[in-house]
N, C-alpha and C. Protein backbone atom coordinates (compact mmCIF):
# COMPACT_ATOMS: atom_id res chain seq x y z
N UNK A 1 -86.69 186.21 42.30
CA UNK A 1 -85.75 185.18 41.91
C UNK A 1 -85.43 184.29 43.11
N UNK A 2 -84.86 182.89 42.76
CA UNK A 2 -84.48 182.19 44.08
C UNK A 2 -83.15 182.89 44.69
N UNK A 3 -83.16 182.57 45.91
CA UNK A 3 -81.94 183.25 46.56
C UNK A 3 -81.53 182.12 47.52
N UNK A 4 -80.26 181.68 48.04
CA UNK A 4 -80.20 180.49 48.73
C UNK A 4 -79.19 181.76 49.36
N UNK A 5 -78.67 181.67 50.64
CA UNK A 5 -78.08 182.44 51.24
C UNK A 5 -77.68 181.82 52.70
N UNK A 6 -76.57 181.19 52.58
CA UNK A 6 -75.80 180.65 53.69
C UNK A 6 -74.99 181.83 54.77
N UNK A 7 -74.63 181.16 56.07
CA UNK A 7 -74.07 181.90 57.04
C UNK A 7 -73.95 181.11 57.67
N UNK A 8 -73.16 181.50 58.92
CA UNK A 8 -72.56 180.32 59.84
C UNK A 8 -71.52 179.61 60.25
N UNK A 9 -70.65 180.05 58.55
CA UNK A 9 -69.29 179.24 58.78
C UNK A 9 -68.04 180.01 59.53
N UNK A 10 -67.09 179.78 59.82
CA UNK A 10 -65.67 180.42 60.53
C UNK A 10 -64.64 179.55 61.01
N UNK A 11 -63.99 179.86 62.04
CA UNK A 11 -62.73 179.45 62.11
C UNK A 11 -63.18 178.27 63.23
N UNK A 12 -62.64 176.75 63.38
CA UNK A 12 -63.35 176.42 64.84
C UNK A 12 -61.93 175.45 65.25
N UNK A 13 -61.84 175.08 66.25
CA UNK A 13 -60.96 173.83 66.56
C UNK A 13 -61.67 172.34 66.19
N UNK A 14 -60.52 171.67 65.98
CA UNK A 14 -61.00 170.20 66.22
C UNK A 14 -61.87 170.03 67.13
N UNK A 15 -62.65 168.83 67.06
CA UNK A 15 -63.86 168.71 67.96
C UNK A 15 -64.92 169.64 68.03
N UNK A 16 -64.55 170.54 67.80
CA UNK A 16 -65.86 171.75 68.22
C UNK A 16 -66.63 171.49 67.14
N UNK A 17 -68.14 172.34 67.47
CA UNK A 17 -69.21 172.34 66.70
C UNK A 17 -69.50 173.82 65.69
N UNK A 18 -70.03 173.57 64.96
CA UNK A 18 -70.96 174.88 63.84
C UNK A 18 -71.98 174.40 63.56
N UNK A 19 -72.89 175.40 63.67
CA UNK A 19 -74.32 175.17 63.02
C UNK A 19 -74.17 176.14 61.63
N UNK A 20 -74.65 175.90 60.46
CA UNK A 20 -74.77 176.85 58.88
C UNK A 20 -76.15 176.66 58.97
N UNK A 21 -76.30 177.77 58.33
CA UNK A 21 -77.74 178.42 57.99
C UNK A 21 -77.79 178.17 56.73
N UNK A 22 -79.06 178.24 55.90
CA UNK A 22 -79.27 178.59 53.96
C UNK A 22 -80.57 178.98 54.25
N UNK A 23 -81.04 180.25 54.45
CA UNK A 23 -82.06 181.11 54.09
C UNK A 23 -82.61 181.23 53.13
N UNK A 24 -83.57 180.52 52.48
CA UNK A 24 -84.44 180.63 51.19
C UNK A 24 -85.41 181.16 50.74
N UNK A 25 -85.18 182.09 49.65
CA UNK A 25 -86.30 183.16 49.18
C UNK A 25 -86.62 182.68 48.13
N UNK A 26 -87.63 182.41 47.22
CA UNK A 26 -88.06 182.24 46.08
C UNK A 26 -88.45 180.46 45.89
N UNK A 27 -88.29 180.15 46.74
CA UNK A 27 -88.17 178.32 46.82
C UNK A 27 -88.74 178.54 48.34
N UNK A 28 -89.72 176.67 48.46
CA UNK A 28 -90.38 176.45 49.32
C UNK A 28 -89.48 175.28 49.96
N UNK A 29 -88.76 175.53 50.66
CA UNK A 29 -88.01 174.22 51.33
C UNK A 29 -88.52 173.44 51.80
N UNK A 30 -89.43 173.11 52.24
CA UNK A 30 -90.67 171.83 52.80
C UNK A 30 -90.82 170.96 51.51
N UNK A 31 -90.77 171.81 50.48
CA UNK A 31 -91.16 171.19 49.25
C UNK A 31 -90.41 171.17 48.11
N UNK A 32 -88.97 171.09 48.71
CA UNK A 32 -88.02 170.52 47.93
C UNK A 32 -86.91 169.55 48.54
N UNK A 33 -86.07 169.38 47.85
CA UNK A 33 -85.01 168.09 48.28
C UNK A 33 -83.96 169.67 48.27
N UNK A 34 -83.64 170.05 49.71
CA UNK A 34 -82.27 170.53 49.84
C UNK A 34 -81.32 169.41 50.55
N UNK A 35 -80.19 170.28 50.06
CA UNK A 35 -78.64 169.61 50.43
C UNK A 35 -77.74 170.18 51.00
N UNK A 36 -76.90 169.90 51.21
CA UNK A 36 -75.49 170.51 51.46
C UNK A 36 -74.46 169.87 50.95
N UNK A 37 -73.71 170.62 50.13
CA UNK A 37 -72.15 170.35 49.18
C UNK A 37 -70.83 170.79 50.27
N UNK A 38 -70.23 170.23 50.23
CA UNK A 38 -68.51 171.49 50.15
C UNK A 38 -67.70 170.82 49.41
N UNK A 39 -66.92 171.40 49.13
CA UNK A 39 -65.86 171.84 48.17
C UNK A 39 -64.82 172.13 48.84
N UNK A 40 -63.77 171.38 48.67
CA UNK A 40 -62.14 171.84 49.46
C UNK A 40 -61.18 172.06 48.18
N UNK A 41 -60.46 172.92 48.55
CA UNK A 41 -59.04 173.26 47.34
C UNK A 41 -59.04 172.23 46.09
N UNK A 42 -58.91 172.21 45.12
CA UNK A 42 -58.11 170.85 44.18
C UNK A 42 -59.05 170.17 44.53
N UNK A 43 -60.26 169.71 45.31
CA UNK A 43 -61.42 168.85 45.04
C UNK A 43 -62.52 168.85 44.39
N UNK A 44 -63.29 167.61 44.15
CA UNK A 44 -64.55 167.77 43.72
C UNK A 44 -65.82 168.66 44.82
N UNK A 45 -66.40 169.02 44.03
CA UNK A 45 -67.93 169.35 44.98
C UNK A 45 -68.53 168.18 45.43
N UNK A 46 -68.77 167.59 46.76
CA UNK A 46 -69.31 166.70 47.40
C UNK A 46 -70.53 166.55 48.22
N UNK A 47 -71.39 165.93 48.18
CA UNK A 47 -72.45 166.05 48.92
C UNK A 47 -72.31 165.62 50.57
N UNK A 48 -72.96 166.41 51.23
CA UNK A 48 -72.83 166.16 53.04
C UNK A 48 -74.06 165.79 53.72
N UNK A 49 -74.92 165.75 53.19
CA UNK A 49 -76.43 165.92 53.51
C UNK A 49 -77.49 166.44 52.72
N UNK A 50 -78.43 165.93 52.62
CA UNK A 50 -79.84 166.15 52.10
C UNK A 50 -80.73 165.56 52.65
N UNK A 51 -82.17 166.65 52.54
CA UNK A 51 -83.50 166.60 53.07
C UNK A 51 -84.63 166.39 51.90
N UNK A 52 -85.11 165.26 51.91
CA UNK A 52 -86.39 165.64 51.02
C UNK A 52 -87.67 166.26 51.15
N UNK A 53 -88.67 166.22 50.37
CA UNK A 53 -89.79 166.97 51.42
C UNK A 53 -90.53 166.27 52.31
N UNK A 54 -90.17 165.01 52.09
CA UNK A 54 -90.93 163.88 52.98
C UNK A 54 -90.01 163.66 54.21
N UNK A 55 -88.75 164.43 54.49
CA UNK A 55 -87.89 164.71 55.91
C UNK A 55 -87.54 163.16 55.67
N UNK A 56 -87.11 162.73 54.75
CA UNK A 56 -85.69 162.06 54.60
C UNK A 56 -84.47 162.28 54.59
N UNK A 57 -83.39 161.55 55.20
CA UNK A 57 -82.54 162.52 55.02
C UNK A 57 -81.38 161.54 54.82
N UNK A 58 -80.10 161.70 54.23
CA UNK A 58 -79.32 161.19 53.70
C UNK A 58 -77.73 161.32 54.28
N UNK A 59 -76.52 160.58 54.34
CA UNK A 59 -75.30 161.17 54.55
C UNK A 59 -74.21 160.39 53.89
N UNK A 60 -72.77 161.11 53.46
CA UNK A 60 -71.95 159.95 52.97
C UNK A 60 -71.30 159.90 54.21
N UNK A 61 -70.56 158.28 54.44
CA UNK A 61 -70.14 157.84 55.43
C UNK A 61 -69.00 158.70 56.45
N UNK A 62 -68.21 159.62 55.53
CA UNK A 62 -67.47 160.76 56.23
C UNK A 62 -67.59 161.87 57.03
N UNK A 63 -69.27 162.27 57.16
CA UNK A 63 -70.39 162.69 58.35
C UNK A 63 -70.91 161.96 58.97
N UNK A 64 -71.59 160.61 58.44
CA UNK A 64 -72.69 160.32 59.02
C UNK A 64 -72.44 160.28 60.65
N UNK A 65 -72.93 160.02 61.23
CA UNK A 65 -73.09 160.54 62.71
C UNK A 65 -72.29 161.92 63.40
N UNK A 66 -72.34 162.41 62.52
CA UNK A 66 -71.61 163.88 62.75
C UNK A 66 -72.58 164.82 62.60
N UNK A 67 -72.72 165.05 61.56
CA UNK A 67 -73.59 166.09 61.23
C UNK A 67 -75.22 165.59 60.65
N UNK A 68 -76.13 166.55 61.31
CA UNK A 68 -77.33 166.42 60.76
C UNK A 68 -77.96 167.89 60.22
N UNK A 69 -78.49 167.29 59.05
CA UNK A 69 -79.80 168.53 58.28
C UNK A 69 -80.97 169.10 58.96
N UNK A 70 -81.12 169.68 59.12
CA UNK A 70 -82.88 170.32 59.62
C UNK A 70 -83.51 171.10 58.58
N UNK A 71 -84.68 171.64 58.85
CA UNK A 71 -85.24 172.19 58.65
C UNK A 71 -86.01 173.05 59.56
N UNK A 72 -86.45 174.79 59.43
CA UNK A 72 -87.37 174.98 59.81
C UNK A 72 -88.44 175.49 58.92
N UNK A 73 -89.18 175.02 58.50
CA UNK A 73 -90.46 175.30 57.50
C UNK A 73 -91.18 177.04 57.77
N UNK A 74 -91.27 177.32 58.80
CA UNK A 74 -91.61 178.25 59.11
C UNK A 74 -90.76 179.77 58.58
N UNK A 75 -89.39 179.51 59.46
CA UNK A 75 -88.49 180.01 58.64
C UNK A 75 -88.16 180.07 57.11
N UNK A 76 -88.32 179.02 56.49
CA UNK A 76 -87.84 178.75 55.20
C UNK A 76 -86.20 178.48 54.85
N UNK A 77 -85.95 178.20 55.87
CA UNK A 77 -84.02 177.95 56.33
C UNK A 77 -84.25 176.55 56.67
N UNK A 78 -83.18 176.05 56.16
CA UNK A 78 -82.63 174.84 56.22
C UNK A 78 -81.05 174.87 57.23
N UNK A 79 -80.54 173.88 58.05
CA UNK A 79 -79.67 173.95 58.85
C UNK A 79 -78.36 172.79 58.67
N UNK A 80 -77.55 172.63 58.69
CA UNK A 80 -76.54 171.84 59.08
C UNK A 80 -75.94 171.69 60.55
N UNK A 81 -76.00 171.00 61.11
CA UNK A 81 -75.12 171.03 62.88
C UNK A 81 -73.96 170.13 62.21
N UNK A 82 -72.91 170.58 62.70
CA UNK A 82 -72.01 169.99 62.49
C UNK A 82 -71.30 169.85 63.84
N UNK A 83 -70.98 168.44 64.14
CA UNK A 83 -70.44 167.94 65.25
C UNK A 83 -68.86 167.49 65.45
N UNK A 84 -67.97 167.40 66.60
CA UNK A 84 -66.60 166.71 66.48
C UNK A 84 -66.02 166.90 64.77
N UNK A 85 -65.98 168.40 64.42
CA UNK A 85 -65.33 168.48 63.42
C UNK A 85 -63.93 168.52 63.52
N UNK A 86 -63.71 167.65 61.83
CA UNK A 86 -62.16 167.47 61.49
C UNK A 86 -61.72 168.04 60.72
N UNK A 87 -60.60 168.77 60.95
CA UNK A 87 -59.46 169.24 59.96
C UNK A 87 -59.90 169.02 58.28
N UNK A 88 -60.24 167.91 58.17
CA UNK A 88 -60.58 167.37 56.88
C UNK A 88 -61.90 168.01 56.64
N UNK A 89 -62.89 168.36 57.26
CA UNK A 89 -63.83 169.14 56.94
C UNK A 89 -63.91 170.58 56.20
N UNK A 90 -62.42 170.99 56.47
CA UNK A 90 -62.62 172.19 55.75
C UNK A 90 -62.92 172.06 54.62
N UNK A 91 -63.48 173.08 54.05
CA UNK A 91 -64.21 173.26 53.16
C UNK A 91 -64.90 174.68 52.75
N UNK A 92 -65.40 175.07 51.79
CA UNK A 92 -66.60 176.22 51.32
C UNK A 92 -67.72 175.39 50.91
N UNK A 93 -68.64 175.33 52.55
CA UNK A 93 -69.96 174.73 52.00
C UNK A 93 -71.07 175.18 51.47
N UNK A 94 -71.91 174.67 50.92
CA UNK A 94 -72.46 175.25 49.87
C UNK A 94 -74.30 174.49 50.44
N UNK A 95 -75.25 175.57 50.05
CA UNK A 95 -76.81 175.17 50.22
C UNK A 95 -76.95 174.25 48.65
N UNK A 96 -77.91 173.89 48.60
CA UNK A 96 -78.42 173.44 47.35
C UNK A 96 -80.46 173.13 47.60
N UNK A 97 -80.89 174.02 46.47
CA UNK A 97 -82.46 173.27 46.07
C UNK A 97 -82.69 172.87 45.07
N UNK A 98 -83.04 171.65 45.17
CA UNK A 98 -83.58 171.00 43.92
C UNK A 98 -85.52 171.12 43.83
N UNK A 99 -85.72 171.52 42.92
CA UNK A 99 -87.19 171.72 42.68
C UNK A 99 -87.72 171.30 41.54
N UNK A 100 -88.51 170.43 41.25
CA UNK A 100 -89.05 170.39 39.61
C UNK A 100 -87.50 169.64 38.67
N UNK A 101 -87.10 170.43 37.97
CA UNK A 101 -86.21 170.10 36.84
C UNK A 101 -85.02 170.89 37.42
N UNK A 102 -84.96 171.78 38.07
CA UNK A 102 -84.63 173.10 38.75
C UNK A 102 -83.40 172.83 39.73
N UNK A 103 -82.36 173.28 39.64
CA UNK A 103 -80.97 173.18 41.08
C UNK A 103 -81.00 174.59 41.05
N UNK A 104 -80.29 174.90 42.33
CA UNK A 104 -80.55 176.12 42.98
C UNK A 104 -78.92 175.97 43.81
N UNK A 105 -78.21 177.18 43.89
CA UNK A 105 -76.59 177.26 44.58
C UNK A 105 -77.03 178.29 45.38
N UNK A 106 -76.28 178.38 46.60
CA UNK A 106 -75.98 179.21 47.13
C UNK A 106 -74.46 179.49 47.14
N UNK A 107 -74.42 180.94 47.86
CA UNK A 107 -72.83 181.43 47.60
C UNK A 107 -71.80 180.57 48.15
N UNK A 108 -72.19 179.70 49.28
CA UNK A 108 -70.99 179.13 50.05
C UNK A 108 -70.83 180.41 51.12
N UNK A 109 -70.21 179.42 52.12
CA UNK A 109 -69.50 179.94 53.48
C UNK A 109 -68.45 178.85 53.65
N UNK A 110 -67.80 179.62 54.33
CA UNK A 110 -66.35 178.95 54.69
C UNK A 110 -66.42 178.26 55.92
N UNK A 111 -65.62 177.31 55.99
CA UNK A 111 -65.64 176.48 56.67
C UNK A 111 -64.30 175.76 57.72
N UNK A 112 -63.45 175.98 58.58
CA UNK A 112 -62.24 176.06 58.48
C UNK A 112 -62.37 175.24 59.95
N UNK A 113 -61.33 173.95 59.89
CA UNK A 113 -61.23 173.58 61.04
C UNK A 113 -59.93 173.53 61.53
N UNK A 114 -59.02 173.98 62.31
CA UNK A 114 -57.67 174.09 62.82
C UNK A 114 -57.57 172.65 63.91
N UNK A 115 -56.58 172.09 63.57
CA UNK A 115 -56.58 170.78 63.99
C UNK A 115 -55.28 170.96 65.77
């Protein structure tokens, strides 16, 4: 079965950095469009980043130059760096693969920035 399986998240200060992991079993990440969602209290699920398989990559204006997506193909993990994080970032972020017709969740990791 697919398995998307994040790690990485915790407690950080303002400014500081996190890198999240999404470890993928059953799905070829080279050869799909992954993402990254979070989700804060009382909010919608939002998108933060995505990779296509052609290593495009996407951001809404509330990251962009903050955080970037990777990939390592080899691995089969996909990455988030997250940079000069804000308070407002908290969140439970979330992996995502899209494949075919196909979305794919992972569990989420937490995400917590103390301002």
């Amino acid at each position: 079965q697919v398995r998307l399986v994040e790690s990485g998240g915790g407690l950080v200060q303002a400014g500081e950095s996190l890198t999240l992991s999404c470890a993928a079993s059953g799905v070829i990440v080279s050869s799909s469009r992954m993402g990254w969602y979070r989700q804060a209290p009382g909010k919608q699920r939002e998108l933060v980043a995505f990779i296509t398989s052609g290593s495009f990559t996407n951001y809404p204006d509330a990251v962009k130059d903050r955080f970037t997506i990777s990939r390592d193909n080899a691995k089969n993990t996909v990455y988030l760096l997250m940079n000069s994080l804000k308070p407002e970032d908290t969140a439970v972020y979330y992996c995502n693969a899209h494949y075919g017709y196909q979305t794919y969740w992972g569990q989420g990791t937490q995400v917590t920035v103390s301002s």
